[in-house]
C-alpha atoms as a PDB file:
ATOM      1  CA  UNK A   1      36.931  31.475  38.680  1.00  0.00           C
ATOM      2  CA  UNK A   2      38.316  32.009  42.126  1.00  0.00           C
ATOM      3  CA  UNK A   3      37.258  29.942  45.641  1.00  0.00           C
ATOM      4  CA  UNK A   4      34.842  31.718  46.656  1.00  0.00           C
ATOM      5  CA  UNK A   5      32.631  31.987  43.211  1.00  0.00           C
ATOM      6  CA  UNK A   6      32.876  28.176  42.965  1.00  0.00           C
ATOM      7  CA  UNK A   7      31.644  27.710  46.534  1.00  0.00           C
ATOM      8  CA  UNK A   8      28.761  30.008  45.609  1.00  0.00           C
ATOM      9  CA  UNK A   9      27.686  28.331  42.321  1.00  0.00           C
ATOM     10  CA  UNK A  10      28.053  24.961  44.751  1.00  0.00           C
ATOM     11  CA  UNK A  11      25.090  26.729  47.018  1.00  0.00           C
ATOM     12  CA  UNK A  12      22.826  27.712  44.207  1.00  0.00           C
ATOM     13  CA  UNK A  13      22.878  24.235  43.320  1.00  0.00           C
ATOM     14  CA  UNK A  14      22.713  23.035  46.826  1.00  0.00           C
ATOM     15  CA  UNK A  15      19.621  25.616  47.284  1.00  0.00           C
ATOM     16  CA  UNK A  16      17.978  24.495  43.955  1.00  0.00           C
ATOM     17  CA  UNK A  17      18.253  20.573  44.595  1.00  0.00           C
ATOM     18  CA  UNK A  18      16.676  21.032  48.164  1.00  0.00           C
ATOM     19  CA  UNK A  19      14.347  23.570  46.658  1.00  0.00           C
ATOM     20  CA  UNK A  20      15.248  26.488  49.278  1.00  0.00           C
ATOM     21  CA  UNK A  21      13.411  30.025  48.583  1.00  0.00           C
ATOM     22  CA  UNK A  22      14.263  31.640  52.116  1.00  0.00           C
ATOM     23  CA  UNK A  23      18.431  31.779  51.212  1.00  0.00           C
ATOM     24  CA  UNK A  24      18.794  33.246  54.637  1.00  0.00           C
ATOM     25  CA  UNK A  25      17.460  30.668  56.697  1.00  0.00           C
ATOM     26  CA  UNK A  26      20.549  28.484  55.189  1.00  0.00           C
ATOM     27  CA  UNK A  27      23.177  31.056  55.642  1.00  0.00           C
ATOM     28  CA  UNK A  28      24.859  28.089  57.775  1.00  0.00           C
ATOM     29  CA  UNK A  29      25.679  26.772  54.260  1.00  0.00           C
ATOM     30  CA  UNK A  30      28.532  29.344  54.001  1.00  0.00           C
ATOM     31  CA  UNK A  31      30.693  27.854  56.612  1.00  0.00           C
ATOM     32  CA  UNK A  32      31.037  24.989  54.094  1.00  0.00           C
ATOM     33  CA  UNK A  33      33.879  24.668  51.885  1.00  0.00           C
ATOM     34  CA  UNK A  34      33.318  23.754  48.520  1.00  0.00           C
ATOM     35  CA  UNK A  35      34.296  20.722  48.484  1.00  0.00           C
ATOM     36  CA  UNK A  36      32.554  19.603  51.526  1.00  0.00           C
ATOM     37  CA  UNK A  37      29.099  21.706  49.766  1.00  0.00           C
ATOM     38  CA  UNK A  38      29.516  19.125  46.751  1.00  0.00           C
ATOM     39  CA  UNK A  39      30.001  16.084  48.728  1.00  0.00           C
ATOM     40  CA  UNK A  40      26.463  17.164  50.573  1.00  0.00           C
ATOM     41  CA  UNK A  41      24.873  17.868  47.574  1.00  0.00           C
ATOM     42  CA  UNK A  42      26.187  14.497  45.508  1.00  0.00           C
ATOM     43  CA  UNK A  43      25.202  12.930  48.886  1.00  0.00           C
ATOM     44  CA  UNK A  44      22.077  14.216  49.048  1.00  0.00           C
ATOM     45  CA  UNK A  45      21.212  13.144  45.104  1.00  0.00           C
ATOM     46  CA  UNK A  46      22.135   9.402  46.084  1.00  0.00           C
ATOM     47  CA  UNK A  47      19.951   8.812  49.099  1.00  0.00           C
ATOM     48  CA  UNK A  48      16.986  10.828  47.418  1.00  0.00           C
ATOM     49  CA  UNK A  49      17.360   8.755  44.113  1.00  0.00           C
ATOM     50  CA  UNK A  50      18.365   5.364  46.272  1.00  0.00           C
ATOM     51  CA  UNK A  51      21.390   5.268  43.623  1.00  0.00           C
ATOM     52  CA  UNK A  52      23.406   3.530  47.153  1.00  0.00           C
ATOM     53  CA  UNK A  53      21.293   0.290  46.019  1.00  0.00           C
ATOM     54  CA  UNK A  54      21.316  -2.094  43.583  1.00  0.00           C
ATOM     55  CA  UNK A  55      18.267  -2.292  42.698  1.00  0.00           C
ATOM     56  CA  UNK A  56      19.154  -0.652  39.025  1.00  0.00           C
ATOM     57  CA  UNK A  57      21.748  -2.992  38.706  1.00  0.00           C
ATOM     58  CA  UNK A  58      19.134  -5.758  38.707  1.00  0.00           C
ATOM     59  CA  UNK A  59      16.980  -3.803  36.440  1.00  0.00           C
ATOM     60  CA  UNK A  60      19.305  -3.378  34.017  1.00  0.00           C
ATOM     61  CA  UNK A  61      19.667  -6.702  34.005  1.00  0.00           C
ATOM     62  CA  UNK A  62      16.209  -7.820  32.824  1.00  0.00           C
ATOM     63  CA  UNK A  63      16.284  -4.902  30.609  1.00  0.00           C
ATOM     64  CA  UNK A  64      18.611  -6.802  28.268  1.00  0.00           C
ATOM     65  CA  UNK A  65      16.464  -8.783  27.420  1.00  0.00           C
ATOM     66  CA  UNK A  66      14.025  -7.048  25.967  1.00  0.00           C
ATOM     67  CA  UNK A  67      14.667  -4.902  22.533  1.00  0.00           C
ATOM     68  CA  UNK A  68      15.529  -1.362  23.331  1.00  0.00           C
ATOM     69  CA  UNK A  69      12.226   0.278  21.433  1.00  0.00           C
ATOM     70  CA  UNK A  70       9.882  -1.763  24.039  1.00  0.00           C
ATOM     71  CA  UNK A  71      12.601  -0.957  26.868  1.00  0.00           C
ATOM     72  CA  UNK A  72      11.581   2.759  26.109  1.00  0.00           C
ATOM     73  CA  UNK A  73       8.218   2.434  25.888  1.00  0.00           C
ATOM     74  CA  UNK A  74       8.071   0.431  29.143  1.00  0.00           C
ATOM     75  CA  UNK A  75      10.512   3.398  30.744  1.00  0.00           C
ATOM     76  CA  UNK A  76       8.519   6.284  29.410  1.00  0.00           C
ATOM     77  CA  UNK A  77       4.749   4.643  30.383  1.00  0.00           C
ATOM     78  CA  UNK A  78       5.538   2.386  33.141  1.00  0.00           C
ATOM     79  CA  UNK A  79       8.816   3.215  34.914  1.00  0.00           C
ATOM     80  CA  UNK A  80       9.345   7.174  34.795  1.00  0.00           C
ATOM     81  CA  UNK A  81      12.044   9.224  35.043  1.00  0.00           C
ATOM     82  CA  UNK A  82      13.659   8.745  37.810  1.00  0.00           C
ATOM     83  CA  UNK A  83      14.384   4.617  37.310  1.00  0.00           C
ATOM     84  CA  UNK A  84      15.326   5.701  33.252  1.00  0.00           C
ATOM     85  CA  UNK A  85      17.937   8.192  34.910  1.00  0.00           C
ATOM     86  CA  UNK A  86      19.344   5.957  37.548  1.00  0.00           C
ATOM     87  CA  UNK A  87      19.475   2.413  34.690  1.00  0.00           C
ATOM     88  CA  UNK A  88      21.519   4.459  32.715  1.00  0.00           C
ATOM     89  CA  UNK A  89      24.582   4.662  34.800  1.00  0.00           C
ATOM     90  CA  UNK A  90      24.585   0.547  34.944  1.00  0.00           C
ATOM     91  CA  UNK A  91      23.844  -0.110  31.063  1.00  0.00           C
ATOM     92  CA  UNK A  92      26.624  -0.133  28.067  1.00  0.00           C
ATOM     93  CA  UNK A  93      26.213   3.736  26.695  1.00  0.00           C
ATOM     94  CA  UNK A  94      25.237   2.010  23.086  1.00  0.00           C
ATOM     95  CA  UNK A  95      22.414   0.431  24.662  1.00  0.00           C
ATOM     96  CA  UNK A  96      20.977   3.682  25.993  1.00  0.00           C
ATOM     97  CA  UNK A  97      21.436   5.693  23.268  1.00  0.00           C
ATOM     98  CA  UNK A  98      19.890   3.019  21.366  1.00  0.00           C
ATOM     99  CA  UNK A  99      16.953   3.301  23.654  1.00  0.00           C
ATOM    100  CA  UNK A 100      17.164   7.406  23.957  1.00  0.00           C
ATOM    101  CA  UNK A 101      15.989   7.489  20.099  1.00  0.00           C
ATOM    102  CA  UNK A 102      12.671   6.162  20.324  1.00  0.00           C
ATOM    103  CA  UNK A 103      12.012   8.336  23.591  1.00  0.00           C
ATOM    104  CA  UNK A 104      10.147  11.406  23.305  1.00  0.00           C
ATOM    105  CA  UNK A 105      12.161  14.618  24.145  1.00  0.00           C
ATOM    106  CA  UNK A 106       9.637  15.849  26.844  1.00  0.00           C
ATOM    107  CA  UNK A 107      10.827  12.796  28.802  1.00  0.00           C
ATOM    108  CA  UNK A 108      14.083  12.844  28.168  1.00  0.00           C
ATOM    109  CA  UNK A 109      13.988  16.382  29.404  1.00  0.00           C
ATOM    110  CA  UNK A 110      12.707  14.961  32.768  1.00  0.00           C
ATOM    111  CA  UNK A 111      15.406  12.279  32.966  1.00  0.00           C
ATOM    112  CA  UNK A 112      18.027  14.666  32.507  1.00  0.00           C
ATOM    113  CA  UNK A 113      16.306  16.456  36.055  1.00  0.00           C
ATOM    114  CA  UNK A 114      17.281  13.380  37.742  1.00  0.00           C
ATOM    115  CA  UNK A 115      20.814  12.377  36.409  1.00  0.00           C
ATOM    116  CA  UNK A 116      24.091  13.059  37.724  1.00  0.00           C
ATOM    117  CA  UNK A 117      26.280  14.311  35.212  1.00  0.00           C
ATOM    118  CA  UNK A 118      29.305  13.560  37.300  1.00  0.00           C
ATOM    119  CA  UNK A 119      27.907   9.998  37.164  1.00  0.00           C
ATOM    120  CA  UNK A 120      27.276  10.269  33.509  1.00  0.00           C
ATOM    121  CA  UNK A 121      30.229  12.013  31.905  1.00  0.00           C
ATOM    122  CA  UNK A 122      31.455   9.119  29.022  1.00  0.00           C
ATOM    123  CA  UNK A 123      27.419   8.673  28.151  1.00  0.00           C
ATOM    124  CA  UNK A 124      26.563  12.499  27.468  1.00  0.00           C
ATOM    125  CA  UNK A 125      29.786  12.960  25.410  1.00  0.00           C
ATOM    126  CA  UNK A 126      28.603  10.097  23.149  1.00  0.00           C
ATOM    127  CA  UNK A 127      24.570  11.256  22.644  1.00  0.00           C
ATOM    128  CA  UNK A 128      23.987  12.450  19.144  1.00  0.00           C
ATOM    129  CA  UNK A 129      23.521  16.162  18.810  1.00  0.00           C
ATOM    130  CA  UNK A 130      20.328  15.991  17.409  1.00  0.00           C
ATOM    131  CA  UNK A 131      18.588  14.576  20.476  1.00  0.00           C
ATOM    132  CA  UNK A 132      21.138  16.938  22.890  1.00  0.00           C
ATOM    133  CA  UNK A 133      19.737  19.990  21.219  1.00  0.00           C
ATOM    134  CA  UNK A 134      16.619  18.865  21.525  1.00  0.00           C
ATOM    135  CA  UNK A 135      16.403  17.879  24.934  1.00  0.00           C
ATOM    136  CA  UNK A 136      18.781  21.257  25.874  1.00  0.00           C
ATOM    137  CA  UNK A 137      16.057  23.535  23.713  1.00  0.00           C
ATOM    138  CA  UNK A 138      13.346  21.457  26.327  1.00  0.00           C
ATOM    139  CA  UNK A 139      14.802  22.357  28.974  1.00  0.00           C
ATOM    140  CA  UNK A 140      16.117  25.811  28.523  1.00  0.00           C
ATOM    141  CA  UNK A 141      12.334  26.550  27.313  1.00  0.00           C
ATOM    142  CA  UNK A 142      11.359  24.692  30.662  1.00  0.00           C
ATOM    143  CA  UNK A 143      13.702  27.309  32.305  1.00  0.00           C
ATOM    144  CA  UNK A 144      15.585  23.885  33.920  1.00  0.00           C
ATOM    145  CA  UNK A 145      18.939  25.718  33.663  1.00  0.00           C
ATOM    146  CA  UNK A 146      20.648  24.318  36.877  1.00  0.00           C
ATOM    147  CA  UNK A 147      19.838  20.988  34.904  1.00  0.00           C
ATOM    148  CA  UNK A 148      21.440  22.667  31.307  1.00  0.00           C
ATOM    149  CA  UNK A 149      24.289  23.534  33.464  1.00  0.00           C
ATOM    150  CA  UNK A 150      25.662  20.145  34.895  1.00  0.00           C
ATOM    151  CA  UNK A 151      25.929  18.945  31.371  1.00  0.00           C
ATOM    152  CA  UNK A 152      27.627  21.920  30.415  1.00  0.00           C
ATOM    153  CA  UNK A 153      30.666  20.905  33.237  1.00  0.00           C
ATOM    154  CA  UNK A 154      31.013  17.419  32.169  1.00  0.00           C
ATOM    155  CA  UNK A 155      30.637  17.800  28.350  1.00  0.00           C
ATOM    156  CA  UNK A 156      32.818  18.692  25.499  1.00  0.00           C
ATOM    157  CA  UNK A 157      34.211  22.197  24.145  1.00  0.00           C
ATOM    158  CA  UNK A 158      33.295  21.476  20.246  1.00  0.00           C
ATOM    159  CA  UNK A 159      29.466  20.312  21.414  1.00  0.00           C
ATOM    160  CA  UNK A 160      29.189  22.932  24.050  1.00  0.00           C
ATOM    161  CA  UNK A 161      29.534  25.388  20.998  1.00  0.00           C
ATOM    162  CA  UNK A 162      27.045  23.385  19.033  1.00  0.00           C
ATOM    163  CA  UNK A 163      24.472  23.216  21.493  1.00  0.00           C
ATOM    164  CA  UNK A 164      25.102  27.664  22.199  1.00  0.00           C
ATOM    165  CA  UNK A 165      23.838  27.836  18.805  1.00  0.00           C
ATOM    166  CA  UNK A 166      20.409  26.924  19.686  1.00  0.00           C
ATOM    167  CA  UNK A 167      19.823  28.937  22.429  1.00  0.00           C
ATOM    168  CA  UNK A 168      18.788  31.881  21.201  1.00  0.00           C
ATOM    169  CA  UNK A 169      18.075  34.413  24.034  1.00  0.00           C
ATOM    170  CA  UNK A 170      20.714  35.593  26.005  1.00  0.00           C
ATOM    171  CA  UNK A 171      19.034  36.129  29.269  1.00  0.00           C
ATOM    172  CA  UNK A 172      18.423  32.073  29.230  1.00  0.00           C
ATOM    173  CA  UNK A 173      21.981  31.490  27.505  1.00  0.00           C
ATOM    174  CA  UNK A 174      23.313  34.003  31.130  1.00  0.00           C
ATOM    175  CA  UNK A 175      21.242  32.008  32.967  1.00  0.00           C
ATOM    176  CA  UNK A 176      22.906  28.733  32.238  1.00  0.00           C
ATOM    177  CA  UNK A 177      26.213  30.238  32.980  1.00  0.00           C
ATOM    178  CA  UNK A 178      25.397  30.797  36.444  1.00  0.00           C
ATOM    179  CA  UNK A 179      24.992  27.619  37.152  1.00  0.00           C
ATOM    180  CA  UNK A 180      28.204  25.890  35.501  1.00  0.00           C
ATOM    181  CA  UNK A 181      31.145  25.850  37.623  1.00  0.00           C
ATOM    182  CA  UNK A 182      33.818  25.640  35.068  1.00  0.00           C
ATOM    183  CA  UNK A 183      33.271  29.249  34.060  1.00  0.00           C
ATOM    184  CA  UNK A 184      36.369  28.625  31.800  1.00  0.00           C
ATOM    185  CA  UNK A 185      34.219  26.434  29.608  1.00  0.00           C
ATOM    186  CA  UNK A 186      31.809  29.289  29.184  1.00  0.00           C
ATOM    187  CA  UNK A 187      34.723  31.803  28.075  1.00  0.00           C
ATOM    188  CA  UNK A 188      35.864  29.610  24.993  1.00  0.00           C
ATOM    189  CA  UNK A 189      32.032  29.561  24.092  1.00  0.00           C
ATOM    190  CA  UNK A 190      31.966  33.053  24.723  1.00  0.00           C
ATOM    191  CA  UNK A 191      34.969  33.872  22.535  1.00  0.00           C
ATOM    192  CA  UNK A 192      33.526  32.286  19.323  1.00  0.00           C
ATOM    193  CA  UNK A 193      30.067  34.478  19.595  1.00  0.00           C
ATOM    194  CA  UNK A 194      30.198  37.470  16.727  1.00  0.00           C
ATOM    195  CA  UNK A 195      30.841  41.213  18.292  1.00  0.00           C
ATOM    196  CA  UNK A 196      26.847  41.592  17.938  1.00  0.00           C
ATOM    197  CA  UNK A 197      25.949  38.964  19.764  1.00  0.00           C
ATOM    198  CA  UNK A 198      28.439  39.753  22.605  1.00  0.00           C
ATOM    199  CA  UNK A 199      27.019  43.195  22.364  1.00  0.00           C
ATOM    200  CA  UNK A 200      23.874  41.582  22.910  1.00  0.00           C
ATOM    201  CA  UNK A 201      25.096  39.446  26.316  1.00  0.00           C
ATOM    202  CA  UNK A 202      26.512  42.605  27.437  1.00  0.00           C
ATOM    203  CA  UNK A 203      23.381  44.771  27.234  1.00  0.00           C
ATOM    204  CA  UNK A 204      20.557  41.873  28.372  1.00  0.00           C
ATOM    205  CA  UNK A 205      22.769  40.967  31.634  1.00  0.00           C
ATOM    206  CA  UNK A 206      22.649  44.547  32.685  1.00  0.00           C
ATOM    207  CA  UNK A 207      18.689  45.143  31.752  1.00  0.00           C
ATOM    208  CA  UNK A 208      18.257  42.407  34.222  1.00  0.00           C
ATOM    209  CA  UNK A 209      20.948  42.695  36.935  1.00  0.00           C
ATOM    210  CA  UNK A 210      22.702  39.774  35.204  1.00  0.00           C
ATOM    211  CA  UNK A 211      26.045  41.880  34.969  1.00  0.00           C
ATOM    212  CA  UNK A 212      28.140  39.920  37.513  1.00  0.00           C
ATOM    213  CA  UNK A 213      27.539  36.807  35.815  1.00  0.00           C
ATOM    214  CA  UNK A 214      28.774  38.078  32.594  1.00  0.00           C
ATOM    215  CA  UNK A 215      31.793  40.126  33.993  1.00  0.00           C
ATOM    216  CA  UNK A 216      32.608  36.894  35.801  1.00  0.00           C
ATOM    217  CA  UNK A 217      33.220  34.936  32.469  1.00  0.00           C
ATOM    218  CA  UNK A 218      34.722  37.761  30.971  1.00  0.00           C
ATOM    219  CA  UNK A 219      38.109  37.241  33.724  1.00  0.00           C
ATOM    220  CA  UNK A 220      38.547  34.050  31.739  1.00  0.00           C
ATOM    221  CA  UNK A 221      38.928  35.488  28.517  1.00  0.00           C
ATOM    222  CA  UNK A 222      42.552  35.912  26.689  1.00  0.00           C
ATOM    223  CA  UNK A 223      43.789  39.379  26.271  1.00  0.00           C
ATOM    224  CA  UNK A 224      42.722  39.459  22.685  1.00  0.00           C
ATOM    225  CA  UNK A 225      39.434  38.836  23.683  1.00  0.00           C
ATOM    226  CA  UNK A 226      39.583  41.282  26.271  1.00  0.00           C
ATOM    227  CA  UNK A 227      40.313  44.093  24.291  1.00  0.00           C
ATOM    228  CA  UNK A 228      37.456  42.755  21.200  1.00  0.00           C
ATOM    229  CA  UNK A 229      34.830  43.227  24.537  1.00  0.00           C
ATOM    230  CA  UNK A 230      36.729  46.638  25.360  1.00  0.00           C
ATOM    231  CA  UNK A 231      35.465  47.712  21.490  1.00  0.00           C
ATOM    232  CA  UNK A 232      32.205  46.327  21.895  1.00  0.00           C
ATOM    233  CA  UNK A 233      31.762  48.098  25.193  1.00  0.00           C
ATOM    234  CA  UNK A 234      32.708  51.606  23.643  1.00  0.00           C
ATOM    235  CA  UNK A 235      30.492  51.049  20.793  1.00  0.00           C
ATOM    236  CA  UNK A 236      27.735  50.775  23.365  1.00  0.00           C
ATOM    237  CA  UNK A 237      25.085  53.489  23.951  1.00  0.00           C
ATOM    238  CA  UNK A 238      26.140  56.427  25.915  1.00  0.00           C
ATOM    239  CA  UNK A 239      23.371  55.879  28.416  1.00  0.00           C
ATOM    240  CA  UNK A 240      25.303  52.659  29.792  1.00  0.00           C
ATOM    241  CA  UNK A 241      28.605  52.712  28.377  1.00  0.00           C
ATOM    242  CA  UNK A 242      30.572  54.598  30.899  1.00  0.00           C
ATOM    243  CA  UNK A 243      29.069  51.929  33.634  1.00  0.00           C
ATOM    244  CA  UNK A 244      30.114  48.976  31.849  1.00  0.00           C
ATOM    245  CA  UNK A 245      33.622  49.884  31.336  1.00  0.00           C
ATOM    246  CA  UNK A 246      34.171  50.551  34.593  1.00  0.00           C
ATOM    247  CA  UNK A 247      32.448  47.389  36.039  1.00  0.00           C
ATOM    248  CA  UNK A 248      34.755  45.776  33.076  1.00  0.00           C
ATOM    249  CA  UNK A 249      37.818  47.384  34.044  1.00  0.00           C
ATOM    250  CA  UNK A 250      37.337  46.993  37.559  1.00  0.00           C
ATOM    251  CA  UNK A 251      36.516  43.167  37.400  1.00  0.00           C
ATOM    252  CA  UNK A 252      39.704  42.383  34.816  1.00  0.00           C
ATOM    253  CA  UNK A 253      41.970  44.106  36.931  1.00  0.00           C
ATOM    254  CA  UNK A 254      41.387  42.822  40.304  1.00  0.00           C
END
């Protein structure tokens, strides 16, 4: 993934966390690099969410006192969603896992809205996959896929493939992709999908103008993989196959 596709994945994240619709009335935006795009956004998170407090330190405090199944019950009916996201960061990862089980997975759905995976990294590599397939299925079905796709950047290869397995239609699984940055990630996914289902990425991205998403992944593949797509492409119906090898050509090549 070159400069200037990370610096646009930065915006679309930048535009979804300040909930723009008008993308030309922030064209400013572009002048940013990416770095300084992610520092505004990251910035942006913390004085929205208060996380420059400590105020959740102090929770956290009194939270160890209580057992973890009332500590959910008090987050789910009392606190909300934004305090559970914001505890988690100051409380030992066994605790809140301990205290994700007896939440239900609408709410942990909403949490995950108002966490910052970069903030989070250690604790979403250590939730059990039962409750992260849950709460991804939630939110893919939700259509939260900027939120689908910051866990995606901070979490695992060997769970990333896991959790692919349960999202079942491609436009949603494309959808994701355009939000992660590490587009990398997304290849080695990609590359343990069956030639049908990569036949089936290929043809959903371009019934829906999804194409340059996909193509985009498809630079990060190895050269075996590369020439597996090449096969699948010239399998494809006439009707679109001539288009798609030359968008695939073109892309790998430049």
């Amino acid at each position: 993934m070159n400069d200037h596709q990370k610096k646009q994945t930065e915006i679309q994240k930048l535009n979804h966390v300040l909930q723009i619709k008008e993308t030309d009335d922030f064209s400013f935006l572009e002048k940013l690099t990416k770095a300084e795009l992610n520092q505004l956004r990251l910035q942006i998170l913390d004085v929205s969410q208060f996380t420059q407090t400590d105020i959740w330190k102090r929770l956290t405090g009194v939270a160890k006192f209580f057992p973890n199944y009332m500590n959910a019950k008090i987050s789910e009916t009392v606190m909300g969603p934004l305090i559970a996201a914001n505890m988690s960061y100051y409380m030992p990862e066994k605790d809140a896992i301990s205290i994700m089980k007896y939440m239900s997975t609408s709410f942990l759905a909403t949490v995950a809205e108002y966490m910052t995976p970069e903030k989070a990294k250690h604790l979403i590599n250590q939730i059990p996959m039962d409750i992260l397939k849950k709460v991804t299925t939630e939110l893919v079905h939700k259509k939260k896929y900027l939120v689908a796709a910051g866990f995606v950047d901070v979490s695992d290869i060997p769970r990333l493939i896991e959790l692919s397995k349960i999202i079942n239609k491609e436009e949603d699984l494309i959808h994701v992709s355009s939000f992660v940055e590490n587009k990398e990630y997304i290849a080695k996914i990609v590359e343990r999908f069956s030639d049908e289902r990569l036949e089936k990425i290929i043809t959903t991205a371009y019934q829906h103008q999804l194409q340059n998403e996909v193509l985009t992944v498809f630079t990060h593949l190895s050269k075996k993989e590369e020439l597996r797509v090449l096969k699948i492409i010239n399998l494809l119906p006439t009707s679109i196959k001539s288009t798609v090898l030359k968008d695939f050509e073109q892309r790998i090549n430049s």
